[in-house]
C-alpha atoms as a PDB file:
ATOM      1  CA  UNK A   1       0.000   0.000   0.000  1.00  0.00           C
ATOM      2  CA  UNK A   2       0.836   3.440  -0.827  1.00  0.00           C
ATOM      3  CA  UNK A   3       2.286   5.217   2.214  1.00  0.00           C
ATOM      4  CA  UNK A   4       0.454   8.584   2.983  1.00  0.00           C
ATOM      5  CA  UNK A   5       2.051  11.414   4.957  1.00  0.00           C
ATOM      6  CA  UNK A   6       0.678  12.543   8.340  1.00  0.00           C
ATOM      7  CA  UNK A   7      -2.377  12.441  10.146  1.00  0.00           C
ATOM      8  CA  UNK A   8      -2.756  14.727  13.144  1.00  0.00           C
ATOM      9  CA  UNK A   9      -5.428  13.789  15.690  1.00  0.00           C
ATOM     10  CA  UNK A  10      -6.947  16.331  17.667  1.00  0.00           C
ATOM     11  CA  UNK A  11      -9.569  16.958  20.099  1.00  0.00           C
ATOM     12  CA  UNK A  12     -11.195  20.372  18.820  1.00  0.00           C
ATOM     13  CA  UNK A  13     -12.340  21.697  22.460  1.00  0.00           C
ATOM     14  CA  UNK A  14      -8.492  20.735  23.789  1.00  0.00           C
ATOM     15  CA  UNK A  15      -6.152  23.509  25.181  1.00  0.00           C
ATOM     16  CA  UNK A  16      -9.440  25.297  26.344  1.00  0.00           C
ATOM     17  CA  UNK A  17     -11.065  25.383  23.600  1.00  0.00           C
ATOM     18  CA  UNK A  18      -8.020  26.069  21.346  1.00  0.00           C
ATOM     19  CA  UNK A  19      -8.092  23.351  19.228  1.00  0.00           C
ATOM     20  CA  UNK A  20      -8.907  24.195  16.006  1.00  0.00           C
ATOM     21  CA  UNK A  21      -6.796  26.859  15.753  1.00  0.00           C
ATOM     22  CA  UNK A  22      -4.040  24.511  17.206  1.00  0.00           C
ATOM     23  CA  UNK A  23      -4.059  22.559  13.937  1.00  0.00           C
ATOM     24  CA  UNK A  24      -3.972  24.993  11.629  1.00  0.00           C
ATOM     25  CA  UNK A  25      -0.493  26.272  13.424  1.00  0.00           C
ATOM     26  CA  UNK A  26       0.392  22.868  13.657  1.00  0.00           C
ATOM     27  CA  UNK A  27      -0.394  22.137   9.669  1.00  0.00           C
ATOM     28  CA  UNK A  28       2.110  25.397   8.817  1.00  0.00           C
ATOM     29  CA  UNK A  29       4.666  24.040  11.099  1.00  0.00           C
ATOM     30  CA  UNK A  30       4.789  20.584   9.095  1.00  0.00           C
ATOM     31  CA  UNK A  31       4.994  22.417   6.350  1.00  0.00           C
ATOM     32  CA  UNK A  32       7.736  24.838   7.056  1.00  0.00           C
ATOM     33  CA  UNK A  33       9.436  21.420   7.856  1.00  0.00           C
ATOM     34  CA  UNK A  34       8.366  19.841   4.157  1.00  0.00           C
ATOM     35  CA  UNK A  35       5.452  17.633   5.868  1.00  0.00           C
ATOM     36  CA  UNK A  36       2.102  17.672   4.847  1.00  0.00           C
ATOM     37  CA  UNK A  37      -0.522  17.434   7.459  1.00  0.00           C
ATOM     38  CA  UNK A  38      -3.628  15.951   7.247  1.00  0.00           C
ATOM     39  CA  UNK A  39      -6.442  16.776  10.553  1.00  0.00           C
ATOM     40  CA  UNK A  40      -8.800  15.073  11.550  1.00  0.00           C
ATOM     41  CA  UNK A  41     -11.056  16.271  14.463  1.00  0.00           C
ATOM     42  CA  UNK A  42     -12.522  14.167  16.902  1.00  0.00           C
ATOM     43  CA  UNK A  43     -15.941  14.358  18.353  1.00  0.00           C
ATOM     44  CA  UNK A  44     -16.591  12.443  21.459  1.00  0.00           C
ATOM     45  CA  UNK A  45     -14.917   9.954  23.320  1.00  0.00           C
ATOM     46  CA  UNK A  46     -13.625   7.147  21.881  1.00  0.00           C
ATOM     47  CA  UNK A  47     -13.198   8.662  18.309  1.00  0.00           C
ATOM     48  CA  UNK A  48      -9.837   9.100  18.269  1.00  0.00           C
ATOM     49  CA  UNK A  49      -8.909   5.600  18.776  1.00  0.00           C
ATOM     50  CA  UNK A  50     -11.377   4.648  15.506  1.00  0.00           C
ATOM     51  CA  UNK A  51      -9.876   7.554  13.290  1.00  0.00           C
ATOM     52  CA  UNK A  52      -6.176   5.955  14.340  1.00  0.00           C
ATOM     53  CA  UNK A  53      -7.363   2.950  13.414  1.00  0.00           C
ATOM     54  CA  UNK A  54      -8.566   4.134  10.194  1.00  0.00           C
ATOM     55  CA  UNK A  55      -5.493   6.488   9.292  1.00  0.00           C
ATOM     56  CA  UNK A  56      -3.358   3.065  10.025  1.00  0.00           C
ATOM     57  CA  UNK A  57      -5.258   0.762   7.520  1.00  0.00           C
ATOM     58  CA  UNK A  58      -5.484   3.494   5.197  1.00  0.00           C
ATOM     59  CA  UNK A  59      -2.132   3.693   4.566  1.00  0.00           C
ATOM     60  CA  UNK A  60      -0.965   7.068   7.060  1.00  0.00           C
ATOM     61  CA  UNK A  61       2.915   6.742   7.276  1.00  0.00           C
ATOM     62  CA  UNK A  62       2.927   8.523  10.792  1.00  0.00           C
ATOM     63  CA  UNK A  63      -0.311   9.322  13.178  1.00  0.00           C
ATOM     64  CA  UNK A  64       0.163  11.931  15.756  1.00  0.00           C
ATOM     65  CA  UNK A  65      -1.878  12.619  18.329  1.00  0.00           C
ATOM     66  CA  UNK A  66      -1.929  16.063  19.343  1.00  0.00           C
ATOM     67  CA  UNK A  67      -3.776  16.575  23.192  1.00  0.00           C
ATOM     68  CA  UNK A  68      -3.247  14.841  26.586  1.00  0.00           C
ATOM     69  CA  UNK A  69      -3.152  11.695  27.958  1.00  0.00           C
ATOM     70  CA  UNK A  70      -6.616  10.500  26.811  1.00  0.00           C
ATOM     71  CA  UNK A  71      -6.076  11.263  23.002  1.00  0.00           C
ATOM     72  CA  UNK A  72      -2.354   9.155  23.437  1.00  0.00           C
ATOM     73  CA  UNK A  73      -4.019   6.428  25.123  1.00  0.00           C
ATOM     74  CA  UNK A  74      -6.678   6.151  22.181  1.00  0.00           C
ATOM     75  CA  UNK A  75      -4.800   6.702  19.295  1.00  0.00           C
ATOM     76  CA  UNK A  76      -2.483   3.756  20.626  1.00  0.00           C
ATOM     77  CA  UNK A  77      -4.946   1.801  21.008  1.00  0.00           C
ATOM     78  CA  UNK A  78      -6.214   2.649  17.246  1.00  0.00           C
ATOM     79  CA  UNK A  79      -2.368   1.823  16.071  1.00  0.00           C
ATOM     80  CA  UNK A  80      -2.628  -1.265  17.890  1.00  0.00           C
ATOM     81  CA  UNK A  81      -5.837  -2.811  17.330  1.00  0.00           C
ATOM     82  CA  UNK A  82      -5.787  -2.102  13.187  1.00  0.00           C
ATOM     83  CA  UNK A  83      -2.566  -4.607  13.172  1.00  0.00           C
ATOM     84  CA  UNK A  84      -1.416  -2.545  10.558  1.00  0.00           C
ATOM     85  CA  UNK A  85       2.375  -2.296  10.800  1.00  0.00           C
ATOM     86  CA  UNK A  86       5.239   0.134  10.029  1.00  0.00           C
ATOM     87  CA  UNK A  87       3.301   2.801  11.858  1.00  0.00           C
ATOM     88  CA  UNK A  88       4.758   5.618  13.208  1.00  0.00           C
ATOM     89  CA  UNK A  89       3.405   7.785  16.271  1.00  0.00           C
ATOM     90  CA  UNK A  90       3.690  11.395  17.464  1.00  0.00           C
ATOM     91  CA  UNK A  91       2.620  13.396  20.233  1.00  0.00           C
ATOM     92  CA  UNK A  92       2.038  17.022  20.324  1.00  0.00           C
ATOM     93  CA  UNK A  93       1.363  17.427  24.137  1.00  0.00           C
ATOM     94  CA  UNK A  94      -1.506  20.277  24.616  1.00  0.00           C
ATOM     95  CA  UNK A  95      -3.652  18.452  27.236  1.00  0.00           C
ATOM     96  CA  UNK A  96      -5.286  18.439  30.631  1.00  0.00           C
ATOM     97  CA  UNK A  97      -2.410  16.270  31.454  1.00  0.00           C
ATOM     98  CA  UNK A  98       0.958  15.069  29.840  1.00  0.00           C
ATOM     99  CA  UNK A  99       2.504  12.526  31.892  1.00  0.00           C
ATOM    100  CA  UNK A 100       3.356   9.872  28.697  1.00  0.00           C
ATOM    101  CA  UNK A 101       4.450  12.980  27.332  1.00  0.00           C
ATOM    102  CA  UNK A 102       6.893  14.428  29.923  1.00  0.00           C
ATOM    103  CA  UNK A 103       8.404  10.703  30.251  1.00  0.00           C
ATOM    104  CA  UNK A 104       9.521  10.435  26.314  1.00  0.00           C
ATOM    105  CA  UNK A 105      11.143  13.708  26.641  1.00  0.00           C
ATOM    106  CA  UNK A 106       8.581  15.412  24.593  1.00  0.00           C
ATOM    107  CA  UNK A 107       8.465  19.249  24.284  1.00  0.00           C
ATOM    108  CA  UNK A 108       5.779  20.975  25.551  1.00  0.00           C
ATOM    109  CA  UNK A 109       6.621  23.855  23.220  1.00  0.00           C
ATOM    110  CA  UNK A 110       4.551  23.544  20.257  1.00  0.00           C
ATOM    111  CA  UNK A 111       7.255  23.413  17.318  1.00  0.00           C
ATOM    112  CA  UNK A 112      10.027  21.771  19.072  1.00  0.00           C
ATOM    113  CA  UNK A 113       7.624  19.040  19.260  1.00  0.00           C
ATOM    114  CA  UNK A 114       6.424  19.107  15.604  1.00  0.00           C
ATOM    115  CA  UNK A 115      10.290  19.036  14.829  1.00  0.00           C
ATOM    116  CA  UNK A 116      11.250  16.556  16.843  1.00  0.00           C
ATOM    117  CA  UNK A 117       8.132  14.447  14.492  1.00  0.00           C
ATOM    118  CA  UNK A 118       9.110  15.905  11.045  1.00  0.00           C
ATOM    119  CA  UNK A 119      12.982  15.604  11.545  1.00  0.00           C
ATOM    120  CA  UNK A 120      13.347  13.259  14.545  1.00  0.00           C
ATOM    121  CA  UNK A 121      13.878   9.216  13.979  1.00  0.00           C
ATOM    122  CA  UNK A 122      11.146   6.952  15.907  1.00  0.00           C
ATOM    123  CA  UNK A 123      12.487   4.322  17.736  1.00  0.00           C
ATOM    124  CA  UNK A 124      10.411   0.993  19.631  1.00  0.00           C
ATOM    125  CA  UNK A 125       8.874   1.478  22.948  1.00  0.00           C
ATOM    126  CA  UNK A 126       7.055  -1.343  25.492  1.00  0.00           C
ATOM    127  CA  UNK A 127       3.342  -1.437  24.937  1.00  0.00           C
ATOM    128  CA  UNK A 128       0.881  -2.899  27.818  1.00  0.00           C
ATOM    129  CA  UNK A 129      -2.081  -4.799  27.374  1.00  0.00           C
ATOM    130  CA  UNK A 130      -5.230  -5.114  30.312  1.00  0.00           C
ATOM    131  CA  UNK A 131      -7.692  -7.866  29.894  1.00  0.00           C
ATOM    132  CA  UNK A 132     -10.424  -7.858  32.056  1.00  0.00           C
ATOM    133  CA  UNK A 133     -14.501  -8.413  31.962  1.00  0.00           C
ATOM    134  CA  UNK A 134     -15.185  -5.566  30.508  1.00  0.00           C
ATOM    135  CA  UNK A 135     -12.683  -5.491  28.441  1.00  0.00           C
ATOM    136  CA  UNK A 136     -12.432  -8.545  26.867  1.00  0.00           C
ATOM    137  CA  UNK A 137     -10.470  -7.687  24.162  1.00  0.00           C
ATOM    138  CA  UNK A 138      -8.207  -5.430  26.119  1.00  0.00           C
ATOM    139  CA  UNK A 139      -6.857  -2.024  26.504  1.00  0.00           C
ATOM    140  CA  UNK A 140      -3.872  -1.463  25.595  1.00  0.00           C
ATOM    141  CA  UNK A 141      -1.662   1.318  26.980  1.00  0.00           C
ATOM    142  CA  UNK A 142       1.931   3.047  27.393  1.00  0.00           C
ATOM    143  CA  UNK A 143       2.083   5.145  30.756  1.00  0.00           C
ATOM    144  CA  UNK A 144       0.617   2.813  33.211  1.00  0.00           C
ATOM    145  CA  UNK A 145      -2.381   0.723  34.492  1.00  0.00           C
ATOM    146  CA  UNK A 146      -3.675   1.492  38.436  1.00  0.00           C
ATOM    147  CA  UNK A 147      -5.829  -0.144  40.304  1.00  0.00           C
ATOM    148  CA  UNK A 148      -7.466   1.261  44.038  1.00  0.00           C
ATOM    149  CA  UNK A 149      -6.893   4.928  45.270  1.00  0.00           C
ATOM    150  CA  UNK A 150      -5.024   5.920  42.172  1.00  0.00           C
ATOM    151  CA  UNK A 151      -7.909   6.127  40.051  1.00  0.00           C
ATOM    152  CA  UNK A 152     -10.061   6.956  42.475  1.00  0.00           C
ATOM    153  CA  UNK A 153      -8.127   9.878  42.284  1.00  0.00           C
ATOM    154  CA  UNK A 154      -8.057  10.335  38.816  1.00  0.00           C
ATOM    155  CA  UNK A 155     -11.659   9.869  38.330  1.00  0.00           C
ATOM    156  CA  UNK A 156     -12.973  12.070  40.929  1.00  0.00           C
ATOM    157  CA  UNK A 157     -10.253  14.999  38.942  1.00  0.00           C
ATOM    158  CA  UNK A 158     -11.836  14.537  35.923  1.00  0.00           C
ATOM    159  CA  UNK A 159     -14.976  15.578  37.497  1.00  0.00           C
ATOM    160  CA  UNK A 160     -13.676  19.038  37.965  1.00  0.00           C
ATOM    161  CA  UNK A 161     -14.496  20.868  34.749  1.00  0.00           C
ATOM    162  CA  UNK A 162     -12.981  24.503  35.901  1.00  0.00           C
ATOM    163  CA  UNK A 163      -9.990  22.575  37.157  1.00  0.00           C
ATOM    164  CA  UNK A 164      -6.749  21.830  35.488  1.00  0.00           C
ATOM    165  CA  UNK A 165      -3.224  19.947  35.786  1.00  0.00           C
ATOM    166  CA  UNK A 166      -2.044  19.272  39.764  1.00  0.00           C
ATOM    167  CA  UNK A 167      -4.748  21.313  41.221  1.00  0.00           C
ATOM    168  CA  UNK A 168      -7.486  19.069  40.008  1.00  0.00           C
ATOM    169  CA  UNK A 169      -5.478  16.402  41.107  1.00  0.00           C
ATOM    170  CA  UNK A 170      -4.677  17.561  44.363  1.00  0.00           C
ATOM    171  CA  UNK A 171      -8.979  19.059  45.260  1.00  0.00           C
ATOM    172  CA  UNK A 172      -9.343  15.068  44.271  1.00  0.00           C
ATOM    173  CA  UNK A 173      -7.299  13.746  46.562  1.00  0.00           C
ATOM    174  CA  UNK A 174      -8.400  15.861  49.975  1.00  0.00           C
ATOM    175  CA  UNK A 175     -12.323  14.379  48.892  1.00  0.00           C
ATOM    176  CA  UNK A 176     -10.792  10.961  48.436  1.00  0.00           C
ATOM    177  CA  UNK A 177      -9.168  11.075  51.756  1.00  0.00           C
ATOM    178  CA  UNK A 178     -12.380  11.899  53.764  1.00  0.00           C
ATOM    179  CA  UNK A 179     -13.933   9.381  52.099  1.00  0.00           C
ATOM    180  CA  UNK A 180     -10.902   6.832  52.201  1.00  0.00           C
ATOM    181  CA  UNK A 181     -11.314   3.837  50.221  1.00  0.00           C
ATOM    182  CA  UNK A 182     -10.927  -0.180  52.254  1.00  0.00           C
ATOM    183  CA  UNK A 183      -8.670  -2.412  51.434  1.00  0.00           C
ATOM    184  CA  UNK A 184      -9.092  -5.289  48.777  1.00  0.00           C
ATOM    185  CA  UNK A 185      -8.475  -8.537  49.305  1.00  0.00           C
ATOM    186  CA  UNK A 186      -6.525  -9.853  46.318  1.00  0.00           C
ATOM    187  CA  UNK A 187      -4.346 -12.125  44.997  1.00  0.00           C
ATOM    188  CA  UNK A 188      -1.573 -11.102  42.503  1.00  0.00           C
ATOM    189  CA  UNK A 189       0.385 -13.346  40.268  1.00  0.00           C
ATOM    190  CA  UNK A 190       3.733 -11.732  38.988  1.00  0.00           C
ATOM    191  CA  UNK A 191       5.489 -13.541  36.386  1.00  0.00           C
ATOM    192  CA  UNK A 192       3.852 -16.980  37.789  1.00  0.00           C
ATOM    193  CA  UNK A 193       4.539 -15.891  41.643  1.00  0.00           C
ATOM    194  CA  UNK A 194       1.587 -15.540  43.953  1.00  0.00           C
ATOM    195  CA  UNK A 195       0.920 -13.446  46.742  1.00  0.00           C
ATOM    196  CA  UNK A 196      -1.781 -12.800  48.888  1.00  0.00           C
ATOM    197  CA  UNK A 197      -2.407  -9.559  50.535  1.00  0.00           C
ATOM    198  CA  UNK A 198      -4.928  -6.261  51.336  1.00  0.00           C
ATOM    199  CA  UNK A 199      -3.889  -3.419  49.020  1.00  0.00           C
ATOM    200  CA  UNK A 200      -5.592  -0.227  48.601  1.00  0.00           C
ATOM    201  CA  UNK A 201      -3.427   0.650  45.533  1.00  0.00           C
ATOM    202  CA  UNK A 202      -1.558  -1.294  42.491  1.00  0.00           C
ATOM    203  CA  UNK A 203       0.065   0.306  39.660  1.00  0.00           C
ATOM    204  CA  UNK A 204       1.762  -1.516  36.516  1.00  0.00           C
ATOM    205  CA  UNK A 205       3.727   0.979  34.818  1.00  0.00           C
ATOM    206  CA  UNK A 206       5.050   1.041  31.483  1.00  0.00           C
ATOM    207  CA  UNK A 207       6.040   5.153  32.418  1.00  0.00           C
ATOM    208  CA  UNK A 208       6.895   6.976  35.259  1.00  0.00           C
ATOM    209  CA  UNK A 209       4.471   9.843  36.483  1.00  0.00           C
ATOM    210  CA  UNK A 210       0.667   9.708  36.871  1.00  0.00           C
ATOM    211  CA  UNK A 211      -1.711  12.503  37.668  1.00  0.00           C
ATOM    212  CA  UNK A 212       0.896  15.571  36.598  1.00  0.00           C
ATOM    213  CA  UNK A 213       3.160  14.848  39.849  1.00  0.00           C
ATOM    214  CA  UNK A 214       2.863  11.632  41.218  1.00  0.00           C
ATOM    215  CA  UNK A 215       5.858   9.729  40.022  1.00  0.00           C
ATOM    216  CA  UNK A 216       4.551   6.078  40.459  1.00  0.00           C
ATOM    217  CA  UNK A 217       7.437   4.353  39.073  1.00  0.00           C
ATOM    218  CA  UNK A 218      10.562   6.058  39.778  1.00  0.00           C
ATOM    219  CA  UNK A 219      12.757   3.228  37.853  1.00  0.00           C
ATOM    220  CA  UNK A 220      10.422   2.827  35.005  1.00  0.00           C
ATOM    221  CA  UNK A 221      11.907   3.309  31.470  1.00  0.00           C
ATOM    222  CA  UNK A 222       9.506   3.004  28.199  1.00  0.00           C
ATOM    223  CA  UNK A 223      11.851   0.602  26.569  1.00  0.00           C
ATOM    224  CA  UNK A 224      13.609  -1.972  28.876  1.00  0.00           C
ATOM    225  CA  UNK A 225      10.994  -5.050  28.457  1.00  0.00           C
ATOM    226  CA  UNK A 226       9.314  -4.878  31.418  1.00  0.00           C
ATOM    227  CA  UNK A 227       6.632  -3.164  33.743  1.00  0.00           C
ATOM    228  CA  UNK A 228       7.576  -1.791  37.001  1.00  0.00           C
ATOM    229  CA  UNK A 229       4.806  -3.267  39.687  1.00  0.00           C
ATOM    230  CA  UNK A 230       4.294  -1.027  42.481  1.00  0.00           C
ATOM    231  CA  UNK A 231       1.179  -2.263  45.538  1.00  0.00           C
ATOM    232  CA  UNK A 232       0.998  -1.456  49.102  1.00  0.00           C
ATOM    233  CA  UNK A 233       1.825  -4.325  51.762  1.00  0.00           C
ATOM    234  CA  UNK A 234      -1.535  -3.921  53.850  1.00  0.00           C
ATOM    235  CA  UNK A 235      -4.184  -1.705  54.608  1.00  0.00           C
ATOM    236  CA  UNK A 236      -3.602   2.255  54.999  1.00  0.00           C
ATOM    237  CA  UNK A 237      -5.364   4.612  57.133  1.00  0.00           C
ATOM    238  CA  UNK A 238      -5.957   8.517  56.333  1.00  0.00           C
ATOM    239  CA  UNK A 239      -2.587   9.536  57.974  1.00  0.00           C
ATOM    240  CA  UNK A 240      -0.481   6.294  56.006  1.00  0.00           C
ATOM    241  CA  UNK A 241      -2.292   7.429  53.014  1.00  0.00           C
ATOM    242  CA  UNK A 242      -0.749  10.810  53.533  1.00  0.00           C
ATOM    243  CA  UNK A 243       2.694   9.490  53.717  1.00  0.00           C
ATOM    244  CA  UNK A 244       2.499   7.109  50.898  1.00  0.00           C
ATOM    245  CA  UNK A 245       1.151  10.295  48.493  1.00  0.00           C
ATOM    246  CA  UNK A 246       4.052  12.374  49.793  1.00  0.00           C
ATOM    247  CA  UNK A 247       6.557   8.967  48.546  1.00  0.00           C
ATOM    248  CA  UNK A 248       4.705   9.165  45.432  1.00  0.00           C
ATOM    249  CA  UNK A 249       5.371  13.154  44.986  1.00  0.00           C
ATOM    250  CA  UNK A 250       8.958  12.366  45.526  1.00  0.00           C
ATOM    251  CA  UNK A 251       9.295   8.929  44.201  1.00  0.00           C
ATOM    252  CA  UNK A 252      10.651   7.644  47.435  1.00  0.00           C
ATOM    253  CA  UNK A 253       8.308   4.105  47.738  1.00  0.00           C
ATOM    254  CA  UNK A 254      11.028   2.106  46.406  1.00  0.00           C
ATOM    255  CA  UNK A 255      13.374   2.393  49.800  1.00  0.00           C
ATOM    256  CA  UNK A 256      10.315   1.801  52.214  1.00  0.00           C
ATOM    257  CA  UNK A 257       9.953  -1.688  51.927  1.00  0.00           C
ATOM    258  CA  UNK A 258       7.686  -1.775  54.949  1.00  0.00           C
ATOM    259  CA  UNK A 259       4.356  -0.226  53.180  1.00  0.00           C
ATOM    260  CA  UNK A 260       5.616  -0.646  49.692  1.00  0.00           C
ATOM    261  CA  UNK A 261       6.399  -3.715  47.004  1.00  0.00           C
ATOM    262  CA  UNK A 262       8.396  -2.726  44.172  1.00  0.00           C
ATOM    263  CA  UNK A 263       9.726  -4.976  41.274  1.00  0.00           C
ATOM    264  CA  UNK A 264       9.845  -5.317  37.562  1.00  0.00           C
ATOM    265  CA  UNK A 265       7.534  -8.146  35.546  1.00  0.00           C
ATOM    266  CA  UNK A 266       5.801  -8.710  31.899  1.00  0.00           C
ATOM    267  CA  UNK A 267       2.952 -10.142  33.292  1.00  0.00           C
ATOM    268  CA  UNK A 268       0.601  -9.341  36.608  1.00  0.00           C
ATOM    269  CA  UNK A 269      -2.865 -11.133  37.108  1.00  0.00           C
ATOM    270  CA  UNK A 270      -4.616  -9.621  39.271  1.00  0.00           C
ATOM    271  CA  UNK A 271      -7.818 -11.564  41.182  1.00  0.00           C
ATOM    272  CA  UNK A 272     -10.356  -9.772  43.606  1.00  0.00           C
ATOM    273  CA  UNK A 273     -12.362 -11.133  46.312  1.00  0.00           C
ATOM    274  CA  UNK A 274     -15.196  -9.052  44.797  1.00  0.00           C
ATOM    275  CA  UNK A 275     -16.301  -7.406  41.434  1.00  0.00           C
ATOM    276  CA  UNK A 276     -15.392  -4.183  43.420  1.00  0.00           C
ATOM    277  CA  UNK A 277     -11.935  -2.482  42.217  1.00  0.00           C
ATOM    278  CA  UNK A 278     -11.471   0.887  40.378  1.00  0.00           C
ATOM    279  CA  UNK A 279      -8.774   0.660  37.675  1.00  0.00           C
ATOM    280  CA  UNK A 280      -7.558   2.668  34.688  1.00  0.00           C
ATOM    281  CA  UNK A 281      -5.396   2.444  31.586  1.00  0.00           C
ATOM    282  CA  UNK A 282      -3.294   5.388  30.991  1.00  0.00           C
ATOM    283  CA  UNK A 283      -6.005   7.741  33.060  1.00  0.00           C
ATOM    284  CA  UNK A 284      -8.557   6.103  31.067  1.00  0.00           C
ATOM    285  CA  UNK A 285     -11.429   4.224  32.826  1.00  0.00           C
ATOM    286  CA  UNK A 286     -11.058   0.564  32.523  1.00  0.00           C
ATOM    287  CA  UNK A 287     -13.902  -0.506  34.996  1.00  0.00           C
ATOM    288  CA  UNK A 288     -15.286   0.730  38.243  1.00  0.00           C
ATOM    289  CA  UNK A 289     -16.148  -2.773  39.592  1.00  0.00           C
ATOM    290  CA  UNK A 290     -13.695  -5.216  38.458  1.00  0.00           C
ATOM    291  CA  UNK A 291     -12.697  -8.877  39.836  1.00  0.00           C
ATOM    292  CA  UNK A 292     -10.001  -9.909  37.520  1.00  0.00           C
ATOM    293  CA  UNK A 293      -7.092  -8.427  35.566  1.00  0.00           C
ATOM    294  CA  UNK A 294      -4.401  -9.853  33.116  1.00  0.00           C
ATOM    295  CA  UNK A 295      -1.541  -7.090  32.020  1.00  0.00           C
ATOM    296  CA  UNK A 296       1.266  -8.303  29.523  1.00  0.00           C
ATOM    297  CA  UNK A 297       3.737  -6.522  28.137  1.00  0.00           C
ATOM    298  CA  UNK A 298       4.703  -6.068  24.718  1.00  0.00           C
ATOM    299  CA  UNK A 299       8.070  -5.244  23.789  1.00  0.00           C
ATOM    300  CA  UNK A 300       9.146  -2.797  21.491  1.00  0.00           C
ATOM    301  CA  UNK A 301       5.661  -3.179  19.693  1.00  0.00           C
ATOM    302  CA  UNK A 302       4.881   0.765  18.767  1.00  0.00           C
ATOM    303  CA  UNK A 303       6.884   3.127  17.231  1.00  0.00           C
ATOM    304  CA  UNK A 304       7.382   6.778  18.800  1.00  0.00           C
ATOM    305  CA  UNK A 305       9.038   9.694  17.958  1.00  0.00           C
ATOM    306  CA  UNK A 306      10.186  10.851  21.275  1.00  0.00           C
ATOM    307  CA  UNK A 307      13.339  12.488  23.011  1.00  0.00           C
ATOM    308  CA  UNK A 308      15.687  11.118  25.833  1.00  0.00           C
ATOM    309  CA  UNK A 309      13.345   9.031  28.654  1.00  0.00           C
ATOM    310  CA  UNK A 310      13.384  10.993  31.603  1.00  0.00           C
END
């Protein structure tokens, strides 16, 4: 099939309401850098994950998805699922949130980061995959999978309309920690070994940084082959919960081996007592009430244009 040039993917109500006017600077910055831009706009949720699908089996050279988190997570998950190969990605970060972003060492400034696309040379990064009920299928994502207070977090800041970046995240968690979440009693399989234990919070991470500051996985790197697991040992309470947030804000979980579990795996199943845990893909809701989760990891099965992992 004949390879096409670019197809930029962009949410028209992103950088408040900016978007559309976004793409057209975007378009004359591919240009001034001998690119020709296609755009394609998307319209609810979802969309941009069928339009990079599309773009892929249509013949689109590279796909770039220009917003936050959300329109990454979809537009890999369009890559993926058309099996279409020799796909390139880019990201234009100009979103809510940028986490995926900020851990490829992509600009935030606008035309660095369309350079870095038109002149830059993508290279493989680690893809994860979450089966579960309602996803039978699965989800596929790039930044990381949480399960418990994380995105109970992240859910509740999404809620907040008038609220951006760390300040969403941080009006979330004072609400979440007057209203603190119990324990689950799971078991969780890593790489065939089993363990027992009541967790308020997992996290598989492909990236480093959730939620604009919480650094989740301070040894995570995008292209090494594996996840970095991250759970708590037992049961917090609201002051514990304060302490584990502030290792999170400084990345310091991995030395306190007392609340914390840290390793690195390419496959976590995860299995509930009850249909009851909150989870997420990349910031994306995965299920409210799930029992059982499967993550594997796929190495070096996208290609990204992206700068030096941070």
């Amino acid at each position: 099939m004949l390879k096409k040039d670019i197809l930029l993917i962009i949410n028209p109500n992103a950088s408040k309401g900016r978007g559309r006017k976004k793409a057209k600077e975007i378009q004359t910055l591919f240009r001034e850098f001998g690119r020709e831009c296609t755009v394609a706009y998307t319209r609810a949720s979802g969309h941009a994950e069928s339009l990079a699908k599309r773009g892929a089996l249509y013949g689109y050279d590279t796909i770039v998805a220009a917003g936050g988190d959300g329109t990454v997570n979809e537009t890999v998950n369009g890559i993926m699922k058309s099996g279409a190969t020799g796909i390139r990605m880019g990201i234009i970060p100009i979103g809510r949130g940028n986490d995926f972003a900020w851990m490829a060492g992509i600009p935030n400034n606008q035309k660095k980061a369309v350079r870095l696309i038109a002149e830059g040379k993508a290279s493989r990064i680690d893809v994860g995959l979450c089966v579960g009920t309602d996803h039978p299928d699965g989800m596929y994502f790039v930044n990381g999978a949480g399960f418990g207070f994380e995105p109970m977090v992240n859910f509740r800041a999404m809620e907040y309309r008038h609220l951006n970046g760390m300040l969403s995240y941080a009006v979330a968690f004072l609400y979440i920690l007057c209203h603190p979440p119990k324990a689950y009693d799971v078991k969780i399989i890593i790489d065939g070994e089993e363990k027992k234990l009541q967790t308020q919070q997992i996290s598989v991470s492909n990236g480093k940084r959730m939620g604009s500051a919480f650094i989740m996985a301070p040894l995570a790197v995008i292209d090494d082959g594996f996840f970095d697991v991250m759970f708590t040992n037992h049961p917090l309470d609201r002051k514990a919960i304060v302490k584990a947030v502030i290792s999170f804000f400084r990345g310091s979980q991995t030395v306190d081996k007392d609340t914390f579990s840290y390793c690195r795996a390419r496959n976590v199943i995860i299995k509930s007592s009850k249909a009851e845990v909150e989870s997420h893909c990349d910031g994306e809701l995965f299920t409210h009430e799930g029992r059982e989760f499967e993550l594997s990891l796929l190495p070096g099965a996208l290609e990204l244009f992206h700068g030096e992992n941070r």
